[in-house]
Protein backbone atom coordinates (compact mmCIF):
# COMPACT_ATOMS: atom_id res chain seq x y z
CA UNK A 1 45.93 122.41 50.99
CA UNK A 2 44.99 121.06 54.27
CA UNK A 3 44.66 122.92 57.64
CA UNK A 4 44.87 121.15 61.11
CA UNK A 5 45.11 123.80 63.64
CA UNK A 6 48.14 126.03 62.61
CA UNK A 7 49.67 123.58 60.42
CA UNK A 8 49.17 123.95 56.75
CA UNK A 9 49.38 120.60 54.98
CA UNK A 10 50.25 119.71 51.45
CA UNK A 11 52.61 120.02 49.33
CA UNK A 12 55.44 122.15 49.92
CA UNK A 13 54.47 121.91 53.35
CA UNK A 14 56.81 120.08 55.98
CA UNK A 15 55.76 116.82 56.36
CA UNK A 16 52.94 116.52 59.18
CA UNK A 17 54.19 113.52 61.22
CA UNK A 18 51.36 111.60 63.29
CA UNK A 19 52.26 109.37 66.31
CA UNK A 20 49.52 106.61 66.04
CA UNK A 21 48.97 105.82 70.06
CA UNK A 22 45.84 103.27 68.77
CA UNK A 23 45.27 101.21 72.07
CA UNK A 24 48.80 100.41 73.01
CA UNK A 25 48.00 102.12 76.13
CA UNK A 26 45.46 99.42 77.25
CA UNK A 27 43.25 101.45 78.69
CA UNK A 28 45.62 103.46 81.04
CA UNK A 29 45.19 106.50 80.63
CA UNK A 30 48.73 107.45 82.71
CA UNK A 31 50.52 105.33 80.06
CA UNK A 32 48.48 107.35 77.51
CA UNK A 33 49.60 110.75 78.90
CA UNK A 34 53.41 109.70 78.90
CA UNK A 35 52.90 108.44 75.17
CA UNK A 36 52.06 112.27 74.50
CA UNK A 37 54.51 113.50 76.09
CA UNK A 38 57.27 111.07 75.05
CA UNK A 39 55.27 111.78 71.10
CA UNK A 40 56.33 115.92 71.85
CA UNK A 41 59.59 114.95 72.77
CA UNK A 42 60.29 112.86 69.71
CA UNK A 43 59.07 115.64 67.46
CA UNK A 44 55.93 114.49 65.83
CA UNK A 45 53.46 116.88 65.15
CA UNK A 46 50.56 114.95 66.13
CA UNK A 47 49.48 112.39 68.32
CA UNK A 48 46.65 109.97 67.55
CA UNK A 49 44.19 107.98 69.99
CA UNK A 50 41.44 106.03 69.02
CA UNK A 51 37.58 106.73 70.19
CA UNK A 52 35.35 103.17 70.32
CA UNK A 53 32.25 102.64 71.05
CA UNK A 54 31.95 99.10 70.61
CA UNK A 55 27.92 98.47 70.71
CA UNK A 56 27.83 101.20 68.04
CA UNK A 57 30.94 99.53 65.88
CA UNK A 58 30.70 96.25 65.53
CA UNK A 59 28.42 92.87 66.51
CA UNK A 60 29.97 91.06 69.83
CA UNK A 61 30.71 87.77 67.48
CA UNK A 62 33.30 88.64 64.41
CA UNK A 63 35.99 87.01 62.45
CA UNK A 64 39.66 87.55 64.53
CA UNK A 65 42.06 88.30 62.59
CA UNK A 66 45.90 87.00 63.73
CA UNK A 67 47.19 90.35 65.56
CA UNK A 68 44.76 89.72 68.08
CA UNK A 69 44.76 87.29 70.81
CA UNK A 70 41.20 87.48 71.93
CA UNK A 71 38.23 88.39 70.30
CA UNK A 72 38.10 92.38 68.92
CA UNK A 73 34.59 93.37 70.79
CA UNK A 74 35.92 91.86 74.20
CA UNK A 75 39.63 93.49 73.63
CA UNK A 76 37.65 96.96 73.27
CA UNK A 77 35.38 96.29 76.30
CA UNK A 78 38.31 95.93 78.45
CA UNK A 79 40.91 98.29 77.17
CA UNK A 80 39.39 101.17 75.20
CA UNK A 81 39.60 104.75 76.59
CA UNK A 82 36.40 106.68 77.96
CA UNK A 83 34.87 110.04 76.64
CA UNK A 84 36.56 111.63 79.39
CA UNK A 85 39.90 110.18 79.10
CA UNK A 86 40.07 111.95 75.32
CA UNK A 87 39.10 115.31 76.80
CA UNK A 88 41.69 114.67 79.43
CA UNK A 89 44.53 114.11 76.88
CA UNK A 90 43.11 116.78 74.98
CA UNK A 91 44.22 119.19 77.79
CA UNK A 92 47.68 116.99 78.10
CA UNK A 93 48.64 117.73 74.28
CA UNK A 94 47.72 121.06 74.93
CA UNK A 95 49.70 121.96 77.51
CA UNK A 96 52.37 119.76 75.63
CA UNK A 97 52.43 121.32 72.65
CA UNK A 98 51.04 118.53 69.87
CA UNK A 99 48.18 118.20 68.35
CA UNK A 100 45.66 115.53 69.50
CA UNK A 101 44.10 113.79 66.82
CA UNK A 102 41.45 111.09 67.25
CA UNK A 103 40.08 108.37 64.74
CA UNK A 104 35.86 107.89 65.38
CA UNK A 105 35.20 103.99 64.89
CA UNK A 106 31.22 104.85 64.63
CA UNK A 107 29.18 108.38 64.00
CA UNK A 108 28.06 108.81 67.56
CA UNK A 109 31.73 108.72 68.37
CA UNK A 110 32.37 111.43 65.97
CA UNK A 111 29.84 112.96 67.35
CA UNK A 112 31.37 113.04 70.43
CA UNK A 113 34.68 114.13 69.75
CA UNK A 114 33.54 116.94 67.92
CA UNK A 115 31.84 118.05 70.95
CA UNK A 116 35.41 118.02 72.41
CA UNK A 117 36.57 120.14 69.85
CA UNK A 118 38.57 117.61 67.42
CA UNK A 119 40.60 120.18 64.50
CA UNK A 120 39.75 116.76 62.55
CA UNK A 121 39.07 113.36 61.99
CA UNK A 122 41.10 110.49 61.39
CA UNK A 123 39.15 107.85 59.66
CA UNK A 124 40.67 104.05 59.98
CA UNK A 125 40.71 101.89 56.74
CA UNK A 126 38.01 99.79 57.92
CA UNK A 127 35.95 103.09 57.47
CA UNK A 128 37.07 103.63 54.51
CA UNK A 129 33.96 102.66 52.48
CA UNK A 130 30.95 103.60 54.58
CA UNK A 131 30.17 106.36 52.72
CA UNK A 132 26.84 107.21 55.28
CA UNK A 133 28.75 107.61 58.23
CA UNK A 134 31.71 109.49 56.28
CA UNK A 135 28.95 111.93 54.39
CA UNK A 136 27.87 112.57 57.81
CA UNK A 137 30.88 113.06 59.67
CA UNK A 138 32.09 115.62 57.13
CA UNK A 139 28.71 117.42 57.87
CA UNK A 140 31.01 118.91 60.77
CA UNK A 141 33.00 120.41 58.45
CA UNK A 142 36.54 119.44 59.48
CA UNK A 143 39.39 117.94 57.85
CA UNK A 144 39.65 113.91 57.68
CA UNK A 145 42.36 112.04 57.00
CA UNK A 146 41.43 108.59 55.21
CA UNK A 147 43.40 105.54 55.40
CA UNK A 148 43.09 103.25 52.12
CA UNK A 149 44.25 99.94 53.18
CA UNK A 150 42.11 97.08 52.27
CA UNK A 151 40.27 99.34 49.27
CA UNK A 152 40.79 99.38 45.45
CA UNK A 153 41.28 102.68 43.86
CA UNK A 154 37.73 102.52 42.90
CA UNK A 155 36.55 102.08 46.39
CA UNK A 156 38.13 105.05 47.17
CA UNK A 157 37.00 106.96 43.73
CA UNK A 158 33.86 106.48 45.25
CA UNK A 159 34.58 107.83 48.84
CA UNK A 160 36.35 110.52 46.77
CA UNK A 161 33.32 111.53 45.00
CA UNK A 162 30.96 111.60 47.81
CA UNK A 163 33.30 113.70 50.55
CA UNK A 164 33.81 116.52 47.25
CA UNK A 165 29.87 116.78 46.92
CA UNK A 166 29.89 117.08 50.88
CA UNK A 167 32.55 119.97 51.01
CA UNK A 168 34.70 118.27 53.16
CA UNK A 169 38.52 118.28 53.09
CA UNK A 170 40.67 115.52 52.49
CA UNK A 171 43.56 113.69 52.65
CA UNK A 172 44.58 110.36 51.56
CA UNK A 173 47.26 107.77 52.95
CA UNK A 174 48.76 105.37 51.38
CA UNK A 175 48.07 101.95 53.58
CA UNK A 176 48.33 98.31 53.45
CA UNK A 177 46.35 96.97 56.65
CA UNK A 178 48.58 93.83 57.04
CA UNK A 179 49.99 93.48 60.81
CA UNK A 180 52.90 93.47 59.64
CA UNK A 181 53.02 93.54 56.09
CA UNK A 182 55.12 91.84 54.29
CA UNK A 183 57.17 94.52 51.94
CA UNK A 184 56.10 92.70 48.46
CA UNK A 185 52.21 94.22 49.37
CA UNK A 186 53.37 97.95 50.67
CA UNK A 187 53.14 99.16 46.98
CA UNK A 188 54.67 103.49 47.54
CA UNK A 189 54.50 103.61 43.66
CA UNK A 190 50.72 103.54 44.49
CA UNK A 191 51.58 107.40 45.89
CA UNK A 192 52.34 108.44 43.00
CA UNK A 193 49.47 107.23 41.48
CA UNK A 194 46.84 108.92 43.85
CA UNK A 195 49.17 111.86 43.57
CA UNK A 196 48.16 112.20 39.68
CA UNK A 197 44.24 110.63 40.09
CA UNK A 198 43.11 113.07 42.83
CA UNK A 199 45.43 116.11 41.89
CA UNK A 200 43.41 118.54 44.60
CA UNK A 201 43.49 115.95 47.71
CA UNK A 202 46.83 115.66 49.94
CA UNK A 203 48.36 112.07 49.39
CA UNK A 204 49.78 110.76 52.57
CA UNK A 205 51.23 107.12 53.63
CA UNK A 206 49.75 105.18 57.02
CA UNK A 207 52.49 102.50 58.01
CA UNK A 208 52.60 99.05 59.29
CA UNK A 209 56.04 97.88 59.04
CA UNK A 210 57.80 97.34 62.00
CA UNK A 211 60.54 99.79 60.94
CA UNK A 212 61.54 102.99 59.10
CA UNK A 213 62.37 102.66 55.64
CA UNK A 214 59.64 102.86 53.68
CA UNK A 215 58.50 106.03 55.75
CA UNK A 216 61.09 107.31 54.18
CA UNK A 217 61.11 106.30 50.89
CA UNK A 218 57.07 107.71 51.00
CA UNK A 219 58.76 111.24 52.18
CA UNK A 220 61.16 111.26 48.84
CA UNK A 221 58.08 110.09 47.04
CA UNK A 222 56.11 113.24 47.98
CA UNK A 223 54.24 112.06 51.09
CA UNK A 224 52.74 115.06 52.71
CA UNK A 225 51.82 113.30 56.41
CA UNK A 226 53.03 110.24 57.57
CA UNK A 227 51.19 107.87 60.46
CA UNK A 228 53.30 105.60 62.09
CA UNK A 229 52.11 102.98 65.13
CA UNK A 230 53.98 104.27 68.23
CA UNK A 231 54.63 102.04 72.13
CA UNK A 232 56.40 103.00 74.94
CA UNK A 233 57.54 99.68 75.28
CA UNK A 234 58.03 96.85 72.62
CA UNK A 235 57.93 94.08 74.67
CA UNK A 236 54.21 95.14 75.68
CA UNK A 237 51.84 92.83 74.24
CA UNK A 238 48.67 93.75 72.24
CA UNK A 239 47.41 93.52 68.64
CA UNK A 240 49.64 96.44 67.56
CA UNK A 241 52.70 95.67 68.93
CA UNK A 242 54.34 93.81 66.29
CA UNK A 243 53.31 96.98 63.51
CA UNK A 244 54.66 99.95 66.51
CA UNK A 245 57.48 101.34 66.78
CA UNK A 246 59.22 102.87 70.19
CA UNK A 247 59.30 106.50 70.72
CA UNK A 248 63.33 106.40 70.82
CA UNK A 249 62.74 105.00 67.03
CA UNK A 250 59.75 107.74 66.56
CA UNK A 251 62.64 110.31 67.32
CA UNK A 252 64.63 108.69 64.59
CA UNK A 253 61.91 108.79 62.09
CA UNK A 254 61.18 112.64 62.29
CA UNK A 255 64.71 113.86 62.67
CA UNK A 256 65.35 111.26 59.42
CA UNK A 257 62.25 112.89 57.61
CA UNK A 258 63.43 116.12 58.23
CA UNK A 259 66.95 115.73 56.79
CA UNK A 260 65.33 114.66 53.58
CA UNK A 261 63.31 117.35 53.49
CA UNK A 262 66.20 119.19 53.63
CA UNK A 263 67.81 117.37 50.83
CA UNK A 264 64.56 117.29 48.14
CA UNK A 265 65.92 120.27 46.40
CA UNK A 266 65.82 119.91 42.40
CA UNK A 267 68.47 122.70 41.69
CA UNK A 268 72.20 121.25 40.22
CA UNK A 269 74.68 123.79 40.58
CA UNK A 270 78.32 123.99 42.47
CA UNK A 271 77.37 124.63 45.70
CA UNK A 272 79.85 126.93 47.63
CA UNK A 273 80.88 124.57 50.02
CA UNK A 274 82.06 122.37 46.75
CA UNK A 275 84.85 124.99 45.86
CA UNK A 276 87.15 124.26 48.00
CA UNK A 277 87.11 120.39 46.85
CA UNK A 278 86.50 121.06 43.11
CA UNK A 279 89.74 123.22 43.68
CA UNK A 280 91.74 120.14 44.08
CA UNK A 281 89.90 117.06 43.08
CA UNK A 282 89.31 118.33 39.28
CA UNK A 283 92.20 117.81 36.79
CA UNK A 284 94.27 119.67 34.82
CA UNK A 285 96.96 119.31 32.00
CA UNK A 286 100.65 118.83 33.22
CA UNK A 287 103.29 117.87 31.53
CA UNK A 288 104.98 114.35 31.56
CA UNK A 289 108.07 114.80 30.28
CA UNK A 290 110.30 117.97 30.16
CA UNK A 291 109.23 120.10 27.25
CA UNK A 292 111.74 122.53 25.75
CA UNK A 293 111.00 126.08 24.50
CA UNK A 294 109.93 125.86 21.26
CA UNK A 295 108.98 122.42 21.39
CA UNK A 296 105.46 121.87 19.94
CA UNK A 297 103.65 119.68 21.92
CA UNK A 298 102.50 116.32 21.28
CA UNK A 299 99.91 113.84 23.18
CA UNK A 300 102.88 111.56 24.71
CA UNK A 301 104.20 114.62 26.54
CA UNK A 302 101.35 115.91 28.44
CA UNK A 303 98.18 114.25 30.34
CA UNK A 304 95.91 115.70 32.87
CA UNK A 305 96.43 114.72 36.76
CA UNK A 306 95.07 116.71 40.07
CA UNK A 307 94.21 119.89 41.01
CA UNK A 308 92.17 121.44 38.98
CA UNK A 309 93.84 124.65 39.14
CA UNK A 310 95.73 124.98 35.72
CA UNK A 311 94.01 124.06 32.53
CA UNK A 312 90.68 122.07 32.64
CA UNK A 313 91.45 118.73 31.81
CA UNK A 314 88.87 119.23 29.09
CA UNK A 315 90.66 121.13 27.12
CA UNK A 316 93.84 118.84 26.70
CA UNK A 317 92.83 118.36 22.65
CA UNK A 318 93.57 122.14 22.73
CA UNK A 319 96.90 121.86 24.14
CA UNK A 320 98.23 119.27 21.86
CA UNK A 321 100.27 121.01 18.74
CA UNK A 322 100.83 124.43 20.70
CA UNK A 323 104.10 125.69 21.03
CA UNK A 324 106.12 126.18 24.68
CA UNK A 325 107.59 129.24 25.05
CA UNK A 326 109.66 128.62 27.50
CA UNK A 327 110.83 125.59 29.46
CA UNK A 328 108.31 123.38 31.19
CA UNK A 329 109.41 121.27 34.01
CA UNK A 330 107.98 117.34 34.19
CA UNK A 331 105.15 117.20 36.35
CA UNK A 332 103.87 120.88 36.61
CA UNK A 333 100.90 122.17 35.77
CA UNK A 334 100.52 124.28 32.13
CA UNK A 335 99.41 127.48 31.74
CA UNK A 336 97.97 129.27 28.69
CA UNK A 337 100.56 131.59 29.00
CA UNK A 338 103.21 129.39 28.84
CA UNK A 339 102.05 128.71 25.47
CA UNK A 340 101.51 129.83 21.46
């Protein structure tokens, strides 16, 4: 069981539902603070930013992947938010009511947010498998939240295995980092799987698709926190625009997760709300012709038609070869008494 401020997080638990801002604010940090407070109004639990340091992240000259239309290092120059921006929104989810969450891209930056006062760290996929930085960043002794996309199940054995001999508490999501994926790749059975091969870590699912469904299919599949890509605006461009979702949408998704929470129950049993239609949509046996007293009854005089008030349909065989004691009308219901 995970903690994150005065959430508990596992299973059993309501599902802890993150609003992943990433940089679809581009920088402003006005457009950041309405994404929080649109995020609160939407329900979600949480609401992600992202903390980069780009000198300490990454060489000026990488590959470019296709979700971005100009190179990553200059994209982060340009649009990434400032140490004092996070404290900033920090003091915006607080008076909001969410939880700020933040995902380090480097040590120093977790090093810097837990200055702030970070409950935890997200750590992005591309993270995933830097066990130094990871074994250090869990030296602060706060809950991190792994995305897997991009890793095999032994890549993340071995992230596994080195955050347990640190201490640290963990959670894993489920993630395919494809912008968008295509739905062949997204894999939820591979929930089920991390479920059973790390039994004492919470399994989560990070998504890229550009709509709802397989959040929810991850919920019925046991998902215990869901990340989803949020914008105030869909028509804003930027490399995760085509994987976000709006916050009208975001509202949609939690009020959809919590409904199947609602319906996960296990238990089969006539509910009592069910009595008043099993009253009249079961069947009973009536009688198709007229029967006589002291006819004995054979199968072409009786069948079983709505309600279900006389004798249970079930127990026509019984019927069959009993004896009327007294007249018995065409289509009326039998009763026991009415016969020997």
């Amino acid at each position: 069981m995970m903690h994150i401020g005065p959430r508990r997080i596992g299973p059993g638990q309501p599902v802890y539902i993150v609003a992943e801002a990433c940089d679809n604010h581009l920088g402003d940090l006005a457009v950041a603070k309405e994404m929080v407070r649109t995020a609160k109004l939407a329900g979600a639990d949480a609401i992600k930013f992202q903390h980069h340091l780009p000198d300490e992240e990454m060489l000026p000259d990488i590959p470019m992947s296709d979700n971005f239309q100009e190179p990553l290092y200059e994209f982060l120059k340009k649009h990434a938010l400032r140490l004092a921006d996070h404290e900033a929104l920090m003091r915006t989810c607080e008076a909001a009511g969410i939880q700020y969450l933040c995902t380090p891209f480097s040590y120093k930056a977790a090093a810097e947010l837990n200055e702030l006062g970070v409950p935890a760290f997200k750590i992005g996929s591309g993270e995933m498998t830097d066990i130094p930085s990871l074994r250090k960043i869990a030296r602060f002794k706060k809950p991190m939240i792994l995305s897997t996309g991009m890793c095999t199940l032994e890549e993340i054995d071995d992230t596994a295995a080195a955050l347990r001999q640190e201490g640290a508490s963990v959670a894993l999501l489920n993630c395919v980092s494809e912008y968008p994926p295509v739905y062949e790749d997204i894999n939820l059975g591979v929930i089920r799987t991390m479920q059973t091969r790390y039994p004492d870590l919470a399994i989560g699912h990070s998504d890229h698709t550009p709509d709802l469904y397989t959040c929810y299919a991850a919920v019925t599949l046991g998902a215990c926190i869901i990340e989803k890509h949020v914008i105030l605006d869909k028509l804003q461009p930027g490399p995760d625009q085509s994987v976000s979702i709006d916050m009208a949408e975001l509202h949609e998704l939690v009020c959809g997760i919590r409904k199947i929470e609602k319906a996960m129950g296990s238990e089969k049993r006539v509910h009592s709300r069910e009595g008043q239609i099993r009253e009249w949509a079961f069947r009973s046996v009536v009688a198709l012709t007229a029967i006589e007293a002291g006819q004995t009854i054979t199968p072409d005089m009786v069948w079983t038609k709505r309600p279900g008030t006389g004798i249970p349909s079930k127990r026509l065989p019984d019927v069959i070869g009993k004896t009327a004691r007294k007249r018995i009308a065409p289509n009326t219901l039998l009763r026991w008494e009415d016969l020997q």
